[in-house]
C-alpha atoms as a PDB file:
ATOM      1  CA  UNK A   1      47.080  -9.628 -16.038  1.00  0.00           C
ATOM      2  CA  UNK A   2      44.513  -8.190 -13.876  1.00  0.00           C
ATOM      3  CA  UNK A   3      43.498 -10.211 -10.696  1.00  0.00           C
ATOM      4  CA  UNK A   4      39.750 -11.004  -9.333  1.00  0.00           C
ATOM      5  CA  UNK A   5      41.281  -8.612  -5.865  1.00  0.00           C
ATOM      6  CA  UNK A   6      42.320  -5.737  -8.393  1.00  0.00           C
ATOM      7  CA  UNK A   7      38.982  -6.069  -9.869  1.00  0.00           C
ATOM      8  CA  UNK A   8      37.178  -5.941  -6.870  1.00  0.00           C
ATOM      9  CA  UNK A   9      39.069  -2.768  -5.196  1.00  0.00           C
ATOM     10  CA  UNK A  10      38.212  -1.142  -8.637  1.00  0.00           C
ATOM     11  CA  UNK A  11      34.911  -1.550  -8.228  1.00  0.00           C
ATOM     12  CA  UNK A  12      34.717  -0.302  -4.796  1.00  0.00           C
ATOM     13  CA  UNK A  13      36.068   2.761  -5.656  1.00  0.00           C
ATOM     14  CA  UNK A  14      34.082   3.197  -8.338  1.00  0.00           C
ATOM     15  CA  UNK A  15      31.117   2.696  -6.336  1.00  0.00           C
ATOM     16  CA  UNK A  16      32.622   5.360  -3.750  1.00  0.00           C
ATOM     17  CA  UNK A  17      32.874   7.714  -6.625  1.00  0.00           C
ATOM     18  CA  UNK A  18      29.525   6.930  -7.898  1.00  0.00           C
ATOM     19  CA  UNK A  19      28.063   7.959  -4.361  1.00  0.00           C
ATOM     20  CA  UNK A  20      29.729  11.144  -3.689  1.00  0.00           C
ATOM     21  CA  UNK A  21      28.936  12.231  -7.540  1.00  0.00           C
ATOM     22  CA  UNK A  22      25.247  11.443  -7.026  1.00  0.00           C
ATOM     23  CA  UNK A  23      25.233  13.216  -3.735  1.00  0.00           C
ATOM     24  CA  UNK A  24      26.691  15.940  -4.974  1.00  0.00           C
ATOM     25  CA  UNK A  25      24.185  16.227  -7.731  1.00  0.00           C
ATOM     26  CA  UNK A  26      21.366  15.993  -5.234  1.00  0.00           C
ATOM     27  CA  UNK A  27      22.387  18.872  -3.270  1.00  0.00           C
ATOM     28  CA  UNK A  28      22.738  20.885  -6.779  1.00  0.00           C
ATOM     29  CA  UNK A  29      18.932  19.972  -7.799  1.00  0.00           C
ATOM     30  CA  UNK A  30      18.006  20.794  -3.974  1.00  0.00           C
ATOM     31  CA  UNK A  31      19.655  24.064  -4.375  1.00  0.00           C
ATOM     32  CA  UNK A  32      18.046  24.729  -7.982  1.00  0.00           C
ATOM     33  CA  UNK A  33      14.270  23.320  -6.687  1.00  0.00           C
ATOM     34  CA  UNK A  34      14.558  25.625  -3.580  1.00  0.00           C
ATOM     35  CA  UNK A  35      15.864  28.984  -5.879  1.00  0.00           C
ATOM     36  CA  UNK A  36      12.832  28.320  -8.208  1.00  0.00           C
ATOM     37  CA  UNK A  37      10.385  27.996  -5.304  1.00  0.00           C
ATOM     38  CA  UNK A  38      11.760  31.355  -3.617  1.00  0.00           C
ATOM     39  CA  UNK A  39      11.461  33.127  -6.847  1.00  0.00           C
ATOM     40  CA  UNK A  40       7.638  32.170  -7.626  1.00  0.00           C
ATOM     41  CA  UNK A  41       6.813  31.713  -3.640  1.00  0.00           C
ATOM     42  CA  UNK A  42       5.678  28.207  -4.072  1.00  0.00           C
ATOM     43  CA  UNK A  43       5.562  26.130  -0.494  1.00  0.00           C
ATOM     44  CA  UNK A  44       5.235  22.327  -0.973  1.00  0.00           C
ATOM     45  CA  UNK A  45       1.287  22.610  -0.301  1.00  0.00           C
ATOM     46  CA  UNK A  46       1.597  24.142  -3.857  1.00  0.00           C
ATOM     47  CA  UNK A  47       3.393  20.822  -5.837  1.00  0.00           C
ATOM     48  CA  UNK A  48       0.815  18.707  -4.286  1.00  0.00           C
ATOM     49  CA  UNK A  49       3.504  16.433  -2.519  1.00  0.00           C
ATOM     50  CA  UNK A  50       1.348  16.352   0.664  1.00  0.00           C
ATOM     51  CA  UNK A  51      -1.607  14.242   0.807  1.00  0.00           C
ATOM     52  CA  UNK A  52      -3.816  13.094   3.685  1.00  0.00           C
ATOM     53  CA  UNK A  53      -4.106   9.585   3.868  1.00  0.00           C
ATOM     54  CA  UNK A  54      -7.278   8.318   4.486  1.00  0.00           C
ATOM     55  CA  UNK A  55      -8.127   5.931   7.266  1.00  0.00           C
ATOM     56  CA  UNK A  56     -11.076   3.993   6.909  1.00  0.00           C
ATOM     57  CA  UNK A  57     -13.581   2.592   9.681  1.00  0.00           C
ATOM     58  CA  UNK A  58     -13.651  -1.124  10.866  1.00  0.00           C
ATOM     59  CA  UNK A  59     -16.710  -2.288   9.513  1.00  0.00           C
ATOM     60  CA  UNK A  60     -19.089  -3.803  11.279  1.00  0.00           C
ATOM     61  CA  UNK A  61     -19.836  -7.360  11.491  1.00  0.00           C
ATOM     62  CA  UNK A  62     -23.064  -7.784   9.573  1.00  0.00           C
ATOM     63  CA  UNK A  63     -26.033  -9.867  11.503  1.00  0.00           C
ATOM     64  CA  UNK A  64     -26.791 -13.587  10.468  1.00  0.00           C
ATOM     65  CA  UNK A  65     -29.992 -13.857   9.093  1.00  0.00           C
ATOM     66  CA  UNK A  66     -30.271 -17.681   8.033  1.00  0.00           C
ATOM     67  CA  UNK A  67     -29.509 -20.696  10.695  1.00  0.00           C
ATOM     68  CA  UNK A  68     -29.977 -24.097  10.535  1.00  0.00           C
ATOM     69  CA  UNK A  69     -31.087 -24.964  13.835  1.00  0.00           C
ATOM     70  CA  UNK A  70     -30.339 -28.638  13.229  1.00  0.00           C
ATOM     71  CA  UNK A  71     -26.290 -27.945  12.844  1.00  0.00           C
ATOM     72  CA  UNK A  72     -25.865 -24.864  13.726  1.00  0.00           C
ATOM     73  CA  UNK A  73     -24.843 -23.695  10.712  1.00  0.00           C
ATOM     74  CA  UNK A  74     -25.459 -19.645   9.664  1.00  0.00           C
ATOM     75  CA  UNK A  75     -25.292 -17.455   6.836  1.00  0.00           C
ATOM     76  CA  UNK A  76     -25.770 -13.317   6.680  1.00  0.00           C
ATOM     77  CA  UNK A  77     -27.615 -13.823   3.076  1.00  0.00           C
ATOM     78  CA  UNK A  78     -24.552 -11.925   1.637  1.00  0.00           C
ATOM     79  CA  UNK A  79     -22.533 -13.532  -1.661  1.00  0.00           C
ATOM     80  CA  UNK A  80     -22.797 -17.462  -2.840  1.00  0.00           C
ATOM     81  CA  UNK A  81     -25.832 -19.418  -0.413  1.00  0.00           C
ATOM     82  CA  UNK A  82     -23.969 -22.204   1.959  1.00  0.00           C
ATOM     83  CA  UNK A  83     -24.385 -25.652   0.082  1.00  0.00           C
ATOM     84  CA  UNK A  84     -26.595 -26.740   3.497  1.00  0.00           C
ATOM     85  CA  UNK A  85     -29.447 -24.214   2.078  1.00  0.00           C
ATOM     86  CA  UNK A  86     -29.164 -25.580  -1.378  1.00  0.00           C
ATOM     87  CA  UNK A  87     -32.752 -26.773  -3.101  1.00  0.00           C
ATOM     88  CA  UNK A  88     -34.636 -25.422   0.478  1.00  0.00           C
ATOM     89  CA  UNK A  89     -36.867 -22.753   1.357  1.00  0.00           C
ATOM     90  CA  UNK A  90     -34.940 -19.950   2.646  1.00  0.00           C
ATOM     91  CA  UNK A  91     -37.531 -18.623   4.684  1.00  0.00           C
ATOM     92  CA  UNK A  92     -37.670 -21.776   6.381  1.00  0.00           C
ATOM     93  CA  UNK A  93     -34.417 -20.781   7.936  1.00  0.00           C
ATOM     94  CA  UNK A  94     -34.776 -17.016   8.364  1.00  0.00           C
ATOM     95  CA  UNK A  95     -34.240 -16.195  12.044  1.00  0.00           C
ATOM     96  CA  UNK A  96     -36.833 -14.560  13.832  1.00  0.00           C
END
């Protein structure tokens, strides 16, 4: 019978052999890719591997345009009004 230490130095070689066989295989595909760009002069400009990446800008911050002098309290107008401005005249707190 076959013990959980036999079992586990089987694997490992297996695993070894697994390795080199895949690295063997990915030189042969290297070595195929790089004949077949040779023979139609492709470069790798030409598979569209390379991309730019694109770096955007910090925004910046926008400007409040609503306060509630009595707590301080602002809001830019942008998205969902603050529930302090709820049922009041916004222009009432427009700053100036």
């Amino acid at each position: 019978m076959t013990t959980y230490q036999e079992y586990k130095a089987k694997i490992a070689e297996l695993e070894n052999l697994a390795e080199s066989a895949r690295k063997n295989e990915i030189a042969q595909a290297k070595e195929k890719v790089t004949a077949i760009m040779r023979e139609y002069g492709l470069t790798i400009a030409d598979l569209g591997g390379v991309t730019k990446v694109k770096t955007s800008k910090p925004r910046a911050p926008v400007p409040t345009k609503y306060r509630d002098d009595a707590t301080g309290q602002t809001w830019t107008g942008r998205g969902r009004a603050p529930k302090w401005l709820e049922g009041k005249n916004k222009d009432d707190y427009l700053i100036k």
